[in-house]
Protein backbone atom coordinates (compact mmCIF):
# COMPACT_ATOMS: atom_id res chain seq x y z
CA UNK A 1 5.07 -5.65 18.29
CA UNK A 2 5.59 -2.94 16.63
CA UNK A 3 5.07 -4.48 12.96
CA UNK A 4 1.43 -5.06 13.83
CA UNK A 5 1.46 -1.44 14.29
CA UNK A 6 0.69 -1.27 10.86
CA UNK A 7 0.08 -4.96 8.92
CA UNK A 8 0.77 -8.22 10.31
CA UNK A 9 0.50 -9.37 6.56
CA UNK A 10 3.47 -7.41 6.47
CA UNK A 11 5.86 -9.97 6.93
CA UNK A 12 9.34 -8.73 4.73
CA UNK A 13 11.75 -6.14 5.49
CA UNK A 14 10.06 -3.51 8.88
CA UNK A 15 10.75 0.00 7.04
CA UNK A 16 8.69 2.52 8.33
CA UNK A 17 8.93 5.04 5.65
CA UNK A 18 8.40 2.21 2.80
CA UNK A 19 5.14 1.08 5.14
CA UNK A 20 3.78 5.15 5.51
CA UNK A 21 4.48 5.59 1.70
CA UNK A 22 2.14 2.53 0.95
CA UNK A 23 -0.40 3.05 3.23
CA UNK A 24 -0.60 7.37 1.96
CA UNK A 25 -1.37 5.83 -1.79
CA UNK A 26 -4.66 3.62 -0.24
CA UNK A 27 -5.48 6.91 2.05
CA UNK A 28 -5.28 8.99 -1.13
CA UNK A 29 -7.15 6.62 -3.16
CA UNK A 30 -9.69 6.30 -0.29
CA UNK A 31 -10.45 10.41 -0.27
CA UNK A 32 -10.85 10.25 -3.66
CA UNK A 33 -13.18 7.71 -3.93
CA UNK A 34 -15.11 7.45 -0.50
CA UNK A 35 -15.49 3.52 -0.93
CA UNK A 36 -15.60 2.58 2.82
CA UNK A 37 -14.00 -0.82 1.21
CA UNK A 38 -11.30 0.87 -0.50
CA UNK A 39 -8.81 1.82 2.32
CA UNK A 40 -9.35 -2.13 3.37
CA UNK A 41 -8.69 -4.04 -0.04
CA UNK A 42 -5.84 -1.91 -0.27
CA UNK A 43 -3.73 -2.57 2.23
CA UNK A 44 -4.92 -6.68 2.14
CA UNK A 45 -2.25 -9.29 1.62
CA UNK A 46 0.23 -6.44 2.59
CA UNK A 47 -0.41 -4.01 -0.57
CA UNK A 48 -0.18 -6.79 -2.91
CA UNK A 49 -3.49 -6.82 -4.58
CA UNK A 50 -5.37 -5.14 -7.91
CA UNK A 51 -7.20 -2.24 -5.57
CA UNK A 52 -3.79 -1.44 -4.37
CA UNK A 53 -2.48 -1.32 -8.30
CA UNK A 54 -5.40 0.42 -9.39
CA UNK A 55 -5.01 3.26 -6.82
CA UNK A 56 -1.56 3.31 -7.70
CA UNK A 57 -2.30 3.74 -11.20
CA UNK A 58 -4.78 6.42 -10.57
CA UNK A 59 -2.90 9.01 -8.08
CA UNK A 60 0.75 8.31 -9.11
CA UNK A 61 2.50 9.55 -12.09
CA UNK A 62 4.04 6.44 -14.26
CA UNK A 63 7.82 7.03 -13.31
CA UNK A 64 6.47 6.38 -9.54
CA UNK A 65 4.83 2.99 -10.07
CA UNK A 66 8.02 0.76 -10.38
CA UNK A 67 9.29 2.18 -7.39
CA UNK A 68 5.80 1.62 -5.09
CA UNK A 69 6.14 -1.68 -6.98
CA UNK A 70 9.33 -2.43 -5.15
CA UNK A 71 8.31 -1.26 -2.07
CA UNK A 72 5.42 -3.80 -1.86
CA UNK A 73 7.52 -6.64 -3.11
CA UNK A 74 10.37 -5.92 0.23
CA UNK A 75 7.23 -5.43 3.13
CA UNK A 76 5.57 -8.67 1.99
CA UNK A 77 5.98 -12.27 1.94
């Protein structure tokens, strides 16, 4: 299907854009830090997890983080 396209923990609302947005902060975060576990624990449990919030935290201003916040909240469970 093409949910599993990009996380079948995934399992709220299918919004492409929402999904790309998430996945660019663990991408970021993983060029940054070249952790070959980063890019992984970041996107586990469908963004909702502390790698994702630290990488969040790291790249994105502060008037950003509510709104990635949201995001995660209406692609997961």
């Amino acid at each position: 299907t093409k949910r599993s396209l990009f996380d079948p923990s995934c399992t709220g609302v299918f919004d492409r854009q929402l999904l790309r947005r998430l996945r660019r902060v663990c991408d970021d975060c993983f060029n940054v830090f070249r952790e070959p576990n980063v890019s992984t624990e970041c996107r586990s449990n469908c963004y909702n997890n502390e790698v994702f919030r630290q990488c969040m935290e790291y790249l994105l201003p502060p008037h950003l983080h509510e709104e990635h916040r949201l995001a995660v909240q209406m692609v997961g469970k």
